[in-house]
Protein backbone atom coordinates (compact mmCIF):
# COMPACT_ATOMS: atom_id res chain seq x y z
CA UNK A 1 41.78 131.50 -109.61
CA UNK A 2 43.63 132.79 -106.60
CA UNK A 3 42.17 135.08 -104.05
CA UNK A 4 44.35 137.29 -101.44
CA UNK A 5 43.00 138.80 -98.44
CA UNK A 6 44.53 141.61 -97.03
CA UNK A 7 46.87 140.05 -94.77
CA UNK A 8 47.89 137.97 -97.52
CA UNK A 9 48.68 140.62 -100.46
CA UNK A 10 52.45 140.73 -99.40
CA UNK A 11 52.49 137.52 -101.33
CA UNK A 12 50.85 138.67 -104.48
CA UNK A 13 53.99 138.99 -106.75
CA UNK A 14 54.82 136.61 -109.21
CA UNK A 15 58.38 135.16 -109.87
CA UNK A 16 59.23 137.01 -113.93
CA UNK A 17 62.18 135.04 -114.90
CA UNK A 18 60.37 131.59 -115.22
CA UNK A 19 58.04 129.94 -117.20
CA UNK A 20 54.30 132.10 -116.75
CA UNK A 21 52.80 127.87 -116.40
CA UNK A 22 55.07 127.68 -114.04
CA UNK A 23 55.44 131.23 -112.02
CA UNK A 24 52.19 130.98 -110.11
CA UNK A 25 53.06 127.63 -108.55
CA UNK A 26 56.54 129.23 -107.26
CA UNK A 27 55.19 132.00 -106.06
CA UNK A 28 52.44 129.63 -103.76
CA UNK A 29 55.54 127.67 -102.44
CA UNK A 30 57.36 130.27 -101.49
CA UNK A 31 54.30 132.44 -100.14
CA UNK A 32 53.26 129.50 -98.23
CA UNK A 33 56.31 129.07 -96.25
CA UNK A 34 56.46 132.29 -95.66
CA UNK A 35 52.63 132.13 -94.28
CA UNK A 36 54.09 129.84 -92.12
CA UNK A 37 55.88 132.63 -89.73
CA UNK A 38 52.70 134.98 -89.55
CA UNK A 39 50.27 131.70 -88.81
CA UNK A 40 48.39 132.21 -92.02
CA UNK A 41 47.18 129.27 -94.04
CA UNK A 42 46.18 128.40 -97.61
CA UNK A 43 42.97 127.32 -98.45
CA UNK A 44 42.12 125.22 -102.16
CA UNK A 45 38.84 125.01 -103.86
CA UNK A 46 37.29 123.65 -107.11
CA UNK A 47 38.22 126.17 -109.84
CA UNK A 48 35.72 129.44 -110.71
CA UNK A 49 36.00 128.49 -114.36
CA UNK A 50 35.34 126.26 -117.10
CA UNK A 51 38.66 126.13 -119.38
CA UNK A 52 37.94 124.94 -122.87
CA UNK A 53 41.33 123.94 -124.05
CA UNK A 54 42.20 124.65 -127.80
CA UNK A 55 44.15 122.47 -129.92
CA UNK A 56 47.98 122.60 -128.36
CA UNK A 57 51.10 120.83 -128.24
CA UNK A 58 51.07 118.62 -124.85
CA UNK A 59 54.74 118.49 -125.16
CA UNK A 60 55.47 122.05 -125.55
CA UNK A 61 53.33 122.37 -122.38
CA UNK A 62 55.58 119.83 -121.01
CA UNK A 63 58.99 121.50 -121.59
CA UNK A 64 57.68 124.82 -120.62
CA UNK A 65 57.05 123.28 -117.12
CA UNK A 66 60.21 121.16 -116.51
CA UNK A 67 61.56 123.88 -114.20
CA UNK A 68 58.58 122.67 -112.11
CA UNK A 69 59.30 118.57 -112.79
CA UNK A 70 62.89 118.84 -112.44
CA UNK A 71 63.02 121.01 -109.25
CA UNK A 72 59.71 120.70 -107.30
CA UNK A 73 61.29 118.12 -104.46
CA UNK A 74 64.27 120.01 -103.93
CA UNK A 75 63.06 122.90 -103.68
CA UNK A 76 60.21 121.85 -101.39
CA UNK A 77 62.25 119.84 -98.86
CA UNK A 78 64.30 123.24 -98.66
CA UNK A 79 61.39 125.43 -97.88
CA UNK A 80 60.23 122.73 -95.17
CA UNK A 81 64.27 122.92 -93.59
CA UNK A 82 64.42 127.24 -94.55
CA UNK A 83 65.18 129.13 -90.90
CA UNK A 84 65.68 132.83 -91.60
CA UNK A 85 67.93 134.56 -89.62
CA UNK A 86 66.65 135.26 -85.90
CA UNK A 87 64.83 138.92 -85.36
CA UNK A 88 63.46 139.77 -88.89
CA UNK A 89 60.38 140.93 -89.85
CA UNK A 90 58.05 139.23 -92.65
CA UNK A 91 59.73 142.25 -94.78
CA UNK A 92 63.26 140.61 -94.01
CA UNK A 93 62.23 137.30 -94.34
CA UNK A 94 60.66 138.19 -98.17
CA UNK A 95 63.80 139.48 -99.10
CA UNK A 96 65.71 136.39 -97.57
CA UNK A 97 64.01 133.90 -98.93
CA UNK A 98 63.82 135.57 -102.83
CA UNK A 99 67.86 135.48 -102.20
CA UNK A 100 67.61 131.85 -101.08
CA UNK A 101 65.61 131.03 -104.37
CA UNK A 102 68.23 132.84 -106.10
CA UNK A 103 71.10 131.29 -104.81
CA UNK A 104 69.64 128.05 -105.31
CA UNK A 105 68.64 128.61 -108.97
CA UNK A 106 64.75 128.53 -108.79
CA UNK A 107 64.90 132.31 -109.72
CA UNK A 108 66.87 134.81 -111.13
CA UNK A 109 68.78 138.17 -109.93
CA UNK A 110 65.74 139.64 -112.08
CA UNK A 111 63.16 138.48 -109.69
CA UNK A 112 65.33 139.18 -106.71
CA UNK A 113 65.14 142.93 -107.62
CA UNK A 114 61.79 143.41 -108.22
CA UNK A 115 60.84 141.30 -104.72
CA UNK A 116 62.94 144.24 -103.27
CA UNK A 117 60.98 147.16 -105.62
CA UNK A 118 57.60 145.53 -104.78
CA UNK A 119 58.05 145.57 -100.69
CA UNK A 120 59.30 149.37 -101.07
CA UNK A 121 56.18 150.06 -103.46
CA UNK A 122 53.94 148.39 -100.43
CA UNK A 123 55.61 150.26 -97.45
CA UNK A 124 55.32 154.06 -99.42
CA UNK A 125 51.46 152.95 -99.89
CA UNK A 126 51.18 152.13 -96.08
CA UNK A 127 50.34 148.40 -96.15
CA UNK A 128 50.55 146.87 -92.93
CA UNK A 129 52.69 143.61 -92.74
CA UNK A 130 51.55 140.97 -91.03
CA UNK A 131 53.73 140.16 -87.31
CA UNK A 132 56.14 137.34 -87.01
CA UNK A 133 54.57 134.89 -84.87
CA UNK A 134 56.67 132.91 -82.07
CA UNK A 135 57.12 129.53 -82.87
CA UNK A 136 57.67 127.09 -85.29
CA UNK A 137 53.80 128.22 -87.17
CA UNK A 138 51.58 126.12 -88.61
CA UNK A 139 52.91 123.37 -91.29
CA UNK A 140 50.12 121.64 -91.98
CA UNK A 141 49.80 122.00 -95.43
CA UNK A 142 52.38 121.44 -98.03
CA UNK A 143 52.99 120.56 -101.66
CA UNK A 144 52.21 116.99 -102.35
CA UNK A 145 53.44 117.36 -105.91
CA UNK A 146 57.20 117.41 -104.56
CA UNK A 147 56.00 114.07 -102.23
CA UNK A 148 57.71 114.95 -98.90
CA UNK A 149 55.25 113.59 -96.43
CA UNK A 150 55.96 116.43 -93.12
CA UNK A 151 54.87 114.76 -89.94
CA UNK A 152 55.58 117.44 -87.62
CA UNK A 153 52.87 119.34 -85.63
């Protein structure tokens, strides 16, 4: 499960154009560096549910997630080197960093258009971004799946 407060609904939307086992976990990478610039954090807990699994193919589940396998550590030591341009807002940096993703093949034009639809559909309903925050934000957490070990403070 995966619970958004207010402040943190900007980063609701999942990535379409990969993998569904795979689209939640791109969506926390990129909302956490992005969380980053507005000093917000991530929290993790024991899951709200008991999943029975069915019979399955393990492999199948395998392929469907080697987007994940095959890209995780790239893409995470770019998020922890990412500076958006100077002066945007958290709208700006949304869009920037969907384009990044894009341009370096994590997602497609697809997803890149409706990041762009689903800011517009939050301004007309009046949510309130959250402020950029001077300064280089809190980096304390990041995805030990990729295994880039960030020292900095």
């Amino acid at each position: 499960a995966t619970l958004y407060g207010y402040k943190a609904f900007w980063g609701t939307l999942l990535p379409v154009t990969v993998h569904g086992r795979v689209s939640d976990i791109w969506r926390s990478y990129f909302t956490l560096r992005l969380m980053w610039d507005v000093n917000q954090s991530i929290a993790f807990s024991h899951p709200f549910a008991i999943q029975h699994r069915n019979p399955h193919s393990y492999l199948a589940d395998f392929e469907s997630e080697q987007h994940l396998y095959l890209r995780a550590g790239a893409l995470t030591a770019f998020l922890l080197q990412w500076k958006p341009p100077s002066g945007l807002t958290l709208i700006g940096r949304i869009e920037e960093l969907s384009i990044a993703m894009y341009e370096h093949d994590i997602i497609q034009l697809r997803d890149v258009l409706l990041c762009q639809a689903f800011l517009t559909d939050l301004l007309k309903v009046g949510y309130s971004f959250p402020e950029i925050i001077d300064g280089e934000g809190f980096k304390g957490a990041v995805p030990a799946m990729a295994g880039v070990v960030d020292g900095r403070k």
